[in-house]
C-alpha atoms as a PDB file:
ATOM      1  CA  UNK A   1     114.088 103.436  96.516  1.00  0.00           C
ATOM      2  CA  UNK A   2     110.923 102.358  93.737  1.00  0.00           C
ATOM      3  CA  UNK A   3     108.358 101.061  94.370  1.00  0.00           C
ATOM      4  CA  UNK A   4     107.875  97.873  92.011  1.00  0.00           C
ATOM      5  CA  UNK A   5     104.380  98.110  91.392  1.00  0.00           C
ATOM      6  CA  UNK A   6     104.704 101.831  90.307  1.00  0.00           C
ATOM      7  CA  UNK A   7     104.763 102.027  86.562  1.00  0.00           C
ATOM      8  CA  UNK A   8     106.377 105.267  85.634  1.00  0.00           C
ATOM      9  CA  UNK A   9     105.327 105.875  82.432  1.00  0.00           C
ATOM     10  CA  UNK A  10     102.276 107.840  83.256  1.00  0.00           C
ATOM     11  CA  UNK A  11     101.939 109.765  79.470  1.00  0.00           C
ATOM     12  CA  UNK A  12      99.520 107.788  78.102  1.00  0.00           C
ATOM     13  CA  UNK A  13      95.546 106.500  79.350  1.00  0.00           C
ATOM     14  CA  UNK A  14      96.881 102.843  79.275  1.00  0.00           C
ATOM     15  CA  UNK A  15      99.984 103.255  82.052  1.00  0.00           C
ATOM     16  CA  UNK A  16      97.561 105.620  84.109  1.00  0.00           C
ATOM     17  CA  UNK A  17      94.749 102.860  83.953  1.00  0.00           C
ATOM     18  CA  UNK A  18      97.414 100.269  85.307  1.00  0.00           C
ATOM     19  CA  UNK A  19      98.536 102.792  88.243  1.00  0.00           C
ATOM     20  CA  UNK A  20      94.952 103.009  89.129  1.00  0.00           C
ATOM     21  CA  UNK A  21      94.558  99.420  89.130  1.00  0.00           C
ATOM     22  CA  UNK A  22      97.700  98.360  91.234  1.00  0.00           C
ATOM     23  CA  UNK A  23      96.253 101.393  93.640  1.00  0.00           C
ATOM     24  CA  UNK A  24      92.754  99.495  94.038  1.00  0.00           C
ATOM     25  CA  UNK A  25      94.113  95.879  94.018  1.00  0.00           C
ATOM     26  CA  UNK A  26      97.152  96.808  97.302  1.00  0.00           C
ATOM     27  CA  UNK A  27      93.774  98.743  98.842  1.00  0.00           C
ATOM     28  CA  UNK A  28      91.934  95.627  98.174  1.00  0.00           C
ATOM     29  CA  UNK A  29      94.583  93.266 100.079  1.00  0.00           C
ATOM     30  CA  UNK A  30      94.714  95.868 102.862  1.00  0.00           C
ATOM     31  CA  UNK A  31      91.087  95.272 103.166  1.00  0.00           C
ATOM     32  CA  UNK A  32      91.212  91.564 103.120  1.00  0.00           C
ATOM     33  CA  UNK A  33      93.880  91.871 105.892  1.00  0.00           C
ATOM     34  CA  UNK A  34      91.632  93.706 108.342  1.00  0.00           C
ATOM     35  CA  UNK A  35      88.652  91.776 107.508  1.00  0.00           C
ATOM     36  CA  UNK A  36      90.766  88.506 108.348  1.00  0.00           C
ATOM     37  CA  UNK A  37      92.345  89.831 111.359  1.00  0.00           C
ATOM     38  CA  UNK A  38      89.041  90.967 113.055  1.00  0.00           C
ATOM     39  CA  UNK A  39      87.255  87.590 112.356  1.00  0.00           C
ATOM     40  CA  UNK A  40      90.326  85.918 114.109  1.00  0.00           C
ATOM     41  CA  UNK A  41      90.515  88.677 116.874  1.00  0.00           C
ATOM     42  CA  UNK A  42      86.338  87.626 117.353  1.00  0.00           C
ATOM     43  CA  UNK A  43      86.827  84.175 116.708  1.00  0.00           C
ATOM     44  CA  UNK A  44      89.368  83.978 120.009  1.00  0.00           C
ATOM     45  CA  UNK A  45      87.086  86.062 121.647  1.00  0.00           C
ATOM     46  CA  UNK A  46      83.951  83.487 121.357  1.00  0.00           C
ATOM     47  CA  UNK A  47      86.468  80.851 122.376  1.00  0.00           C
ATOM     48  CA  UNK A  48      87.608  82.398 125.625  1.00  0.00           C
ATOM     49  CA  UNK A  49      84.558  83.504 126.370  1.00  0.00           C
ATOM     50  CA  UNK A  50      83.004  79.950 128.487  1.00  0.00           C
ATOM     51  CA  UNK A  51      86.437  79.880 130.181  1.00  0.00           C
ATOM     52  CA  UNK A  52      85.780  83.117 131.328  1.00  0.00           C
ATOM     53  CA  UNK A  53      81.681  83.128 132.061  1.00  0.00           C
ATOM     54  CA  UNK A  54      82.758  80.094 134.240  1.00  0.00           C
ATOM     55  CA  UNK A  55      85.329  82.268 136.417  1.00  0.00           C
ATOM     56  CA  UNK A  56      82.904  84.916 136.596  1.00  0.00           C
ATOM     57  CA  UNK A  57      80.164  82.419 138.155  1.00  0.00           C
ATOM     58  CA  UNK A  58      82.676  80.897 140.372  1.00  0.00           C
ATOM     59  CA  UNK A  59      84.144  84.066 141.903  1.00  0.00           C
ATOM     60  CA  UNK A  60      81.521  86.346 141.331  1.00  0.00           C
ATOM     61  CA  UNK A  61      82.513  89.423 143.983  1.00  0.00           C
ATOM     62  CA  UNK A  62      85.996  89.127 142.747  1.00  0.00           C
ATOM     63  CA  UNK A  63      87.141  92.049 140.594  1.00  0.00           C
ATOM     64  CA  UNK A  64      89.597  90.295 137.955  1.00  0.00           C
ATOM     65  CA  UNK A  65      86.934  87.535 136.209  1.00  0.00           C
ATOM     66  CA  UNK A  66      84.770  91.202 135.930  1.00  0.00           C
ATOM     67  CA  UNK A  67      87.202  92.782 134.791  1.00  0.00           C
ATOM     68  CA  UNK A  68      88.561  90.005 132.558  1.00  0.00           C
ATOM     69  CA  UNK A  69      84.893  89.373 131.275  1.00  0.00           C
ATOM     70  CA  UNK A  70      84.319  93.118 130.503  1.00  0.00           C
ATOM     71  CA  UNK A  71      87.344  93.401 128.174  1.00  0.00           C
ATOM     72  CA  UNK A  72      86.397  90.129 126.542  1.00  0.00           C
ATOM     73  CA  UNK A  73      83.583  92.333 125.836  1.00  0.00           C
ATOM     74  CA  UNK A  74      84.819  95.362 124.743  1.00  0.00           C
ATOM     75  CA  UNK A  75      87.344  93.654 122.969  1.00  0.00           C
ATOM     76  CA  UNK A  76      84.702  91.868 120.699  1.00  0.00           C
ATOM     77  CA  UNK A  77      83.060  95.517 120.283  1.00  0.00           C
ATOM     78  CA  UNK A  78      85.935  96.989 118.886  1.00  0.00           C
ATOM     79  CA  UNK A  79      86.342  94.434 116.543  1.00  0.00           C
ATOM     80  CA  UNK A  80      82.799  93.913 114.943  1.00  0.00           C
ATOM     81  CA  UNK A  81      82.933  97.754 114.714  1.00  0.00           C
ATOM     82  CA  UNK A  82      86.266  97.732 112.869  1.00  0.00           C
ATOM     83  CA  UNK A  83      84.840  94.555 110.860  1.00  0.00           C
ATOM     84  CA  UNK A  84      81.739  96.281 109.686  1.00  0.00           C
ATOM     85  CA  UNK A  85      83.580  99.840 108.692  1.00  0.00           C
ATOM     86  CA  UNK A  86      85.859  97.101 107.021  1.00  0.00           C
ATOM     87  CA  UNK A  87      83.388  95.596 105.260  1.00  0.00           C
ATOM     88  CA  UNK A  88      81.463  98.409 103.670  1.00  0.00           C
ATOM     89  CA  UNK A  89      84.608 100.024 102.542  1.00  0.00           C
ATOM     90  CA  UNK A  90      85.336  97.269 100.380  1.00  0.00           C
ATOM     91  CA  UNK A  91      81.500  96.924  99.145  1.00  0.00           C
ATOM     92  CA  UNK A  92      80.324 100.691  99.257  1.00  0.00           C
ATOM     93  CA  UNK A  93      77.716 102.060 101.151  1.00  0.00           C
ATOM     94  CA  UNK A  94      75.117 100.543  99.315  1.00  0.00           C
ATOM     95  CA  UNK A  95      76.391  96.686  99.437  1.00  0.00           C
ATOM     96  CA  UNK A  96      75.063  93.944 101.271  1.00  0.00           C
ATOM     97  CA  UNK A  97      76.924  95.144 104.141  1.00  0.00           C
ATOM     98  CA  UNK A  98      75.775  98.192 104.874  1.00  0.00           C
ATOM     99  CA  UNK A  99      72.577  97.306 106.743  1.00  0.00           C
ATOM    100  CA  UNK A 100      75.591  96.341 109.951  1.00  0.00           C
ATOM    101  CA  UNK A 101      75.977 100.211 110.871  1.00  0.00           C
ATOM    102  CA  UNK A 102      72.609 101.915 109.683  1.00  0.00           C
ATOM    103  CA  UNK A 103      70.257  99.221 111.364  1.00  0.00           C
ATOM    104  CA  UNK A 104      68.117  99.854 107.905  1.00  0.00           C
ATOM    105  CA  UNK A 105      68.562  96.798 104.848  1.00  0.00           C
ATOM    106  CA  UNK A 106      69.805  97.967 102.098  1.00  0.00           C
ATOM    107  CA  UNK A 107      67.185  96.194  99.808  1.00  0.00           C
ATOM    108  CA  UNK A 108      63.647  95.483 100.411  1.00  0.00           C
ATOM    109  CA  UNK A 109      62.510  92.146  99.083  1.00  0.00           C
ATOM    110  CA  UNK A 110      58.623  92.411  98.659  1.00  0.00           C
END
């Protein structure tokens, strides 16, 4: 089976430009996916999380609304760590971005 976005002429500089370019643009959407997916995945997170601080101070010796409230948790961790690896792949190391995992900006404004 092809792949449509393969061009198979690859004997010349032009076809191999266009290969590399349909490479960088279906990385690019892969990106955009994750990126999209993770802000959903937090955005639920934030939304559950009143319901959830409420069960907790209601029934605080129970086990499940700890339990619950510690996933919501961990859950949100995994995805702003996804998010930000996310993120700086698509902008490089040096973008905007990259100040989320190093703790350091990446520009100084003085």
């Amino acid at each position: 089976m092809e792949d449509r976005n393969y061009i198979h002429h690859e004997g010349d500089a032009l076809d191999r430009e266009l290969n590399a370019l349909v490479r960088e643009m279906e990385q690019a959407d892969v990106i955009r996916r994750v990126v999209i997916e993770m802000l959903v995945m937090l955005a639920s997170d934030e939304m559950l999380e009143p319901f959830a601080i409420r069960w907790v101070g209601e029934n605080y010796n129970a086990p499940w609304p700890i339990a619950l409230y510690g996933l919501m948790l961990l859950f949100a961790g995994v995805a702003y760590f996804i998010l930000t690896k996310a993120l700086i792949a698509h902008h490089g190391a040096s973008g905007p971005e990259a100040w989320l995992s190093t703790g350091k900006p990446a520009h100084r404004f003085d």
